[in-house]
C-alpha atoms as a PDB file:
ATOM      1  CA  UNK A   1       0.000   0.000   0.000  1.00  0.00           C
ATOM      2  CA  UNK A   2       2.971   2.259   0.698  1.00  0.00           C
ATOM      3  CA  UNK A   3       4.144   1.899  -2.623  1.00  0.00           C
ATOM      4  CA  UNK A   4       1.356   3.414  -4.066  1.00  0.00           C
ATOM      5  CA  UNK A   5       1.961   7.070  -1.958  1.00  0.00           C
ATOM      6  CA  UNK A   6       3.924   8.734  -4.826  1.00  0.00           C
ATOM      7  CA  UNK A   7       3.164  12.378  -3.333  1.00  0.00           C
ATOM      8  CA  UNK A   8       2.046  14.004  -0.290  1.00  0.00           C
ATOM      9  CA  UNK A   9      -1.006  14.550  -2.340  1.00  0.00           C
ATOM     10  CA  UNK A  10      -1.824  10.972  -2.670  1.00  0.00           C
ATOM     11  CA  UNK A  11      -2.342  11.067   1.384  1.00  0.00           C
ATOM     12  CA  UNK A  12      -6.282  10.655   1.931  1.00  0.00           C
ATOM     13  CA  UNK A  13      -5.159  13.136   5.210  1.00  0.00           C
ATOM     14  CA  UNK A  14      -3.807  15.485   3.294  1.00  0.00           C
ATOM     15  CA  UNK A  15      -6.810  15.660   0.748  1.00  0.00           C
ATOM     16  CA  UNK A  16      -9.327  15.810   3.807  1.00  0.00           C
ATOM     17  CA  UNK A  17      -7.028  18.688   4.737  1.00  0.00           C
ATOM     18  CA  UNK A  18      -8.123  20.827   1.771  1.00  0.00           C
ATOM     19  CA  UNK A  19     -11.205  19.864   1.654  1.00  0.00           C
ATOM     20  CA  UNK A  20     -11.348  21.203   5.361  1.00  0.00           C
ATOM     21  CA  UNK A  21      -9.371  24.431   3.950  1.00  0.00           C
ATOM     22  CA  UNK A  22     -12.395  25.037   1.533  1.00  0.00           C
ATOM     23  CA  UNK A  23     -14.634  24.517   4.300  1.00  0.00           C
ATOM     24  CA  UNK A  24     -13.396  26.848   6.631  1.00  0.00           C
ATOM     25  CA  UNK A  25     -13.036  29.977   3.561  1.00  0.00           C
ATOM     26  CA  UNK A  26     -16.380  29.309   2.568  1.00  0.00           C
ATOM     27  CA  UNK A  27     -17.634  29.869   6.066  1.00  0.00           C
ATOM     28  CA  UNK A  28     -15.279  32.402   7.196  1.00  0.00           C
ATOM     29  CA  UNK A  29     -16.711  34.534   3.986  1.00  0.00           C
ATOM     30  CA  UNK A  30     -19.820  35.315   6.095  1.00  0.00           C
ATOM     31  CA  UNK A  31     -17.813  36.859   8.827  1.00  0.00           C
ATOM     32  CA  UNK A  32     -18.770  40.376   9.746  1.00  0.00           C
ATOM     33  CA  UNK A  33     -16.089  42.711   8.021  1.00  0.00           C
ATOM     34  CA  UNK A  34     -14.460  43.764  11.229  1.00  0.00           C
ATOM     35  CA  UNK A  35     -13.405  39.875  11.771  1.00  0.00           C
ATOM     36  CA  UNK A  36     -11.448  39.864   8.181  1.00  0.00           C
ATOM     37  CA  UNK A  37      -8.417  40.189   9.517  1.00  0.00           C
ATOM     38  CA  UNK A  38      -8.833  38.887  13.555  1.00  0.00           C
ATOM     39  CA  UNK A  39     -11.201  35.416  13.287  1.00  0.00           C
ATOM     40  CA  UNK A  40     -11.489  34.804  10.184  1.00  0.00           C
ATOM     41  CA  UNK A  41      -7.907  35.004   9.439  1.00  0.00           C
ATOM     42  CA  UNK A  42      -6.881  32.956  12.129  1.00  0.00           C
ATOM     43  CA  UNK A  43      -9.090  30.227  11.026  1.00  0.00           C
ATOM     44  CA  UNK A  44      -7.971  30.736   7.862  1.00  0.00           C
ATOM     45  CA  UNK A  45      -4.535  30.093   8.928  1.00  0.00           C
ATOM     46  CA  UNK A  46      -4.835  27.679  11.330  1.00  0.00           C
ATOM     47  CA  UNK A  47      -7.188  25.419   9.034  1.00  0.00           C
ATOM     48  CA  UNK A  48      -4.321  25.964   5.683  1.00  0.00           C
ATOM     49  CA  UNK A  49      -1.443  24.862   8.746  1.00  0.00           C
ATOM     50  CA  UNK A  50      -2.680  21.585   8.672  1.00  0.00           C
ATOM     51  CA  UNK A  51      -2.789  19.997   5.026  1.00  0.00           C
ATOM     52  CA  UNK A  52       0.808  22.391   4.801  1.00  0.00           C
ATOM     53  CA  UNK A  53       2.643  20.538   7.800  1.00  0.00           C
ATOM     54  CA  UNK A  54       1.212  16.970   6.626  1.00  0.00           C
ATOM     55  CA  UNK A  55       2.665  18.035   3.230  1.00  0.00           C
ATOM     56  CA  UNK A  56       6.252  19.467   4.905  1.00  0.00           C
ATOM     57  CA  UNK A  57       6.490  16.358   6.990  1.00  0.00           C
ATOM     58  CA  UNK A  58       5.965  13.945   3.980  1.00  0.00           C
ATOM     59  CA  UNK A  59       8.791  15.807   2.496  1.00  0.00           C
ATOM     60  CA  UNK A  60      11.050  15.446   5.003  1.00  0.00           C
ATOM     61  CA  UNK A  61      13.684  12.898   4.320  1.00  0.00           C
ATOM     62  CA  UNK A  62      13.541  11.416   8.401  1.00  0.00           C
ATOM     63  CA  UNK A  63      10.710   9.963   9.994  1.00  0.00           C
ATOM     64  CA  UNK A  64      11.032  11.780  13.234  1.00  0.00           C
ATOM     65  CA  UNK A  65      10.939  15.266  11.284  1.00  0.00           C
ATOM     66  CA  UNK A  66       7.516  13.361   9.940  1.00  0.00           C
ATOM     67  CA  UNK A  67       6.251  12.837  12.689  1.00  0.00           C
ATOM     68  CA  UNK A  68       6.733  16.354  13.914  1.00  0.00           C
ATOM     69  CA  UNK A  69       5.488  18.084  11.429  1.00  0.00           C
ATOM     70  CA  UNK A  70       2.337  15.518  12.065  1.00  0.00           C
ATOM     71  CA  UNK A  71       2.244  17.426  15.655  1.00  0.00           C
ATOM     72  CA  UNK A  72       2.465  20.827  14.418  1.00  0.00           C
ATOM     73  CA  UNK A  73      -0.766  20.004  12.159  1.00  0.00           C
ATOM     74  CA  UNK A  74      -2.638  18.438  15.178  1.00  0.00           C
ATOM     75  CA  UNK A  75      -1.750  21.440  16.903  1.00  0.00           C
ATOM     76  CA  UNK A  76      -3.546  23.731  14.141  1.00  0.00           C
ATOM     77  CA  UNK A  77      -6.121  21.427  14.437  1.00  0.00           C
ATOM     78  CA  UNK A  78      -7.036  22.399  18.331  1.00  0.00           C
ATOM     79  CA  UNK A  79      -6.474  26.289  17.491  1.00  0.00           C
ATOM     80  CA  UNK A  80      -9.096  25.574  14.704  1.00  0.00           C
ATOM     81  CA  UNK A  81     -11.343  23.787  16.685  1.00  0.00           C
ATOM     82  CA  UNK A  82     -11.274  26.504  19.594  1.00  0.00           C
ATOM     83  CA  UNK A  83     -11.563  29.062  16.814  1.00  0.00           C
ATOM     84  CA  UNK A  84     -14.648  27.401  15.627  1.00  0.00           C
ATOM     85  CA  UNK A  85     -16.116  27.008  18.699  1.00  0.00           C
ATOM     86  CA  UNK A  86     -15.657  31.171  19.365  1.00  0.00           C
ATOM     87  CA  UNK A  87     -16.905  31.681  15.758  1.00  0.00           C
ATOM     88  CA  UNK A  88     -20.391  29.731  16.990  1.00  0.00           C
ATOM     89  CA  UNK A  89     -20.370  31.656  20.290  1.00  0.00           C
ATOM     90  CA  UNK A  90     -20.148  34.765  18.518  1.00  0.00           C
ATOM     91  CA  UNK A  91     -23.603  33.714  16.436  1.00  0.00           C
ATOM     92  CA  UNK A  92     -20.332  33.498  12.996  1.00  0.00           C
ATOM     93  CA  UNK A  93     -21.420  29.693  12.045  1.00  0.00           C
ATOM     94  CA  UNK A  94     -25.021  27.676  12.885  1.00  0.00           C
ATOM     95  CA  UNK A  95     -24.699  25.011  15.179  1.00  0.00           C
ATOM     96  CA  UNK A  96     -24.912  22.570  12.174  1.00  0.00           C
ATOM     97  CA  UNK A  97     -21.867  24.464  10.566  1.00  0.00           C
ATOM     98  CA  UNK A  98     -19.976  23.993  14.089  1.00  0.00           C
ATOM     99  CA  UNK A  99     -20.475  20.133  13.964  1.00  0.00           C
ATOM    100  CA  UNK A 100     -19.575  19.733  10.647  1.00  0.00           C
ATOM    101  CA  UNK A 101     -15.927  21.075  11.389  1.00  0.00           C
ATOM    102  CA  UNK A 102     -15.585  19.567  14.195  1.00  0.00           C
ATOM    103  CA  UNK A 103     -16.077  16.160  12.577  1.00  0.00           C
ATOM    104  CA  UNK A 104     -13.755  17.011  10.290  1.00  0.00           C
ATOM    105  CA  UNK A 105     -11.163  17.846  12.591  1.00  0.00           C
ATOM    106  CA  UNK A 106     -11.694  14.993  14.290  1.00  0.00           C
ATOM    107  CA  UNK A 107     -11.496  12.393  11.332  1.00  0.00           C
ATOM    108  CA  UNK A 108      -8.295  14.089  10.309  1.00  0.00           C
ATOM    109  CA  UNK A 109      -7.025  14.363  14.114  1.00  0.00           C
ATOM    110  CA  UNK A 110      -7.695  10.255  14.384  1.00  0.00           C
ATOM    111  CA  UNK A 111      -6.458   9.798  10.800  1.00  0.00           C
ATOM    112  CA  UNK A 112      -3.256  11.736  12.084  1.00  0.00           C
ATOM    113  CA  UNK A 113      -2.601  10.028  15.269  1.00  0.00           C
ATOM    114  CA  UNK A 114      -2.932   6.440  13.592  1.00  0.00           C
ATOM    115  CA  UNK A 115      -0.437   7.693  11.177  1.00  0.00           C
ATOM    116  CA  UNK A 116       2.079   8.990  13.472  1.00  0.00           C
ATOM    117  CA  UNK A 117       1.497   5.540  15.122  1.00  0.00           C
ATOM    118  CA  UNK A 118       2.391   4.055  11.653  1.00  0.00           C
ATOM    119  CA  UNK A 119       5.445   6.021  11.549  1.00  0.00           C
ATOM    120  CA  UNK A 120       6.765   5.309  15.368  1.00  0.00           C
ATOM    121  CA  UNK A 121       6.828   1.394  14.245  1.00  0.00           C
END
């Protein structure tokens, strides 16, 4: 199966990843105009961190720098998902919006951890 990973881009993690990217621009579009540059950036950020480090990591030429990389998107994905949650608070996103992203997150954050787990044997 391994063999078949010719790219970063052939990662299903990585793909989820964008598609989450899309997500979050779509809704972050909606934002008030005073949040262009504070919430919705952030989220913005935070949600493009995490396909990016999954990509740098699979780049890397040592596991360990992998697997590190695979950290520094998980860690993305909590800013995101606190973001999200203020975005909701602040009446941003429905509560259907909310759960969507957070399922997201959290298929990517399990699809991470089992891949760092991959990695570590």
């Amino acid at each position: 199966m391994a063999s078949e990973i010719k790219s970063y881009r052939d990662l299903k993690i990585w793909q989820k990843g964008i598609e989450l990217v899309k997500t979050v621009y779509v809704l972050t579009r909606k934002f008030p105009k005073s949040e262009t540059f504070g919430l919705a950036s952030q989220m913005q950020r935070s949600a493009v961190s995490i396909p990016s480090n999954i990509a740098e990591g699979h780049a890397r030429q040592h596991t360990g720098e992998y697997r590190q990389f695979l950290y520094t998107a998980l860690g993305s994905a909590a800013e995101l998902d606190t973001q999200t949650v203020i975005a909701y608070e602040l009446g941003y996103i429905t509560k259907e919006e909310l759960i969507k992203v957070e399922n997201d997150i959290t298929e990517i954050r399990k699809m991470t951890y089992a891949l760092v787990s991959h990695l570590s044997h």
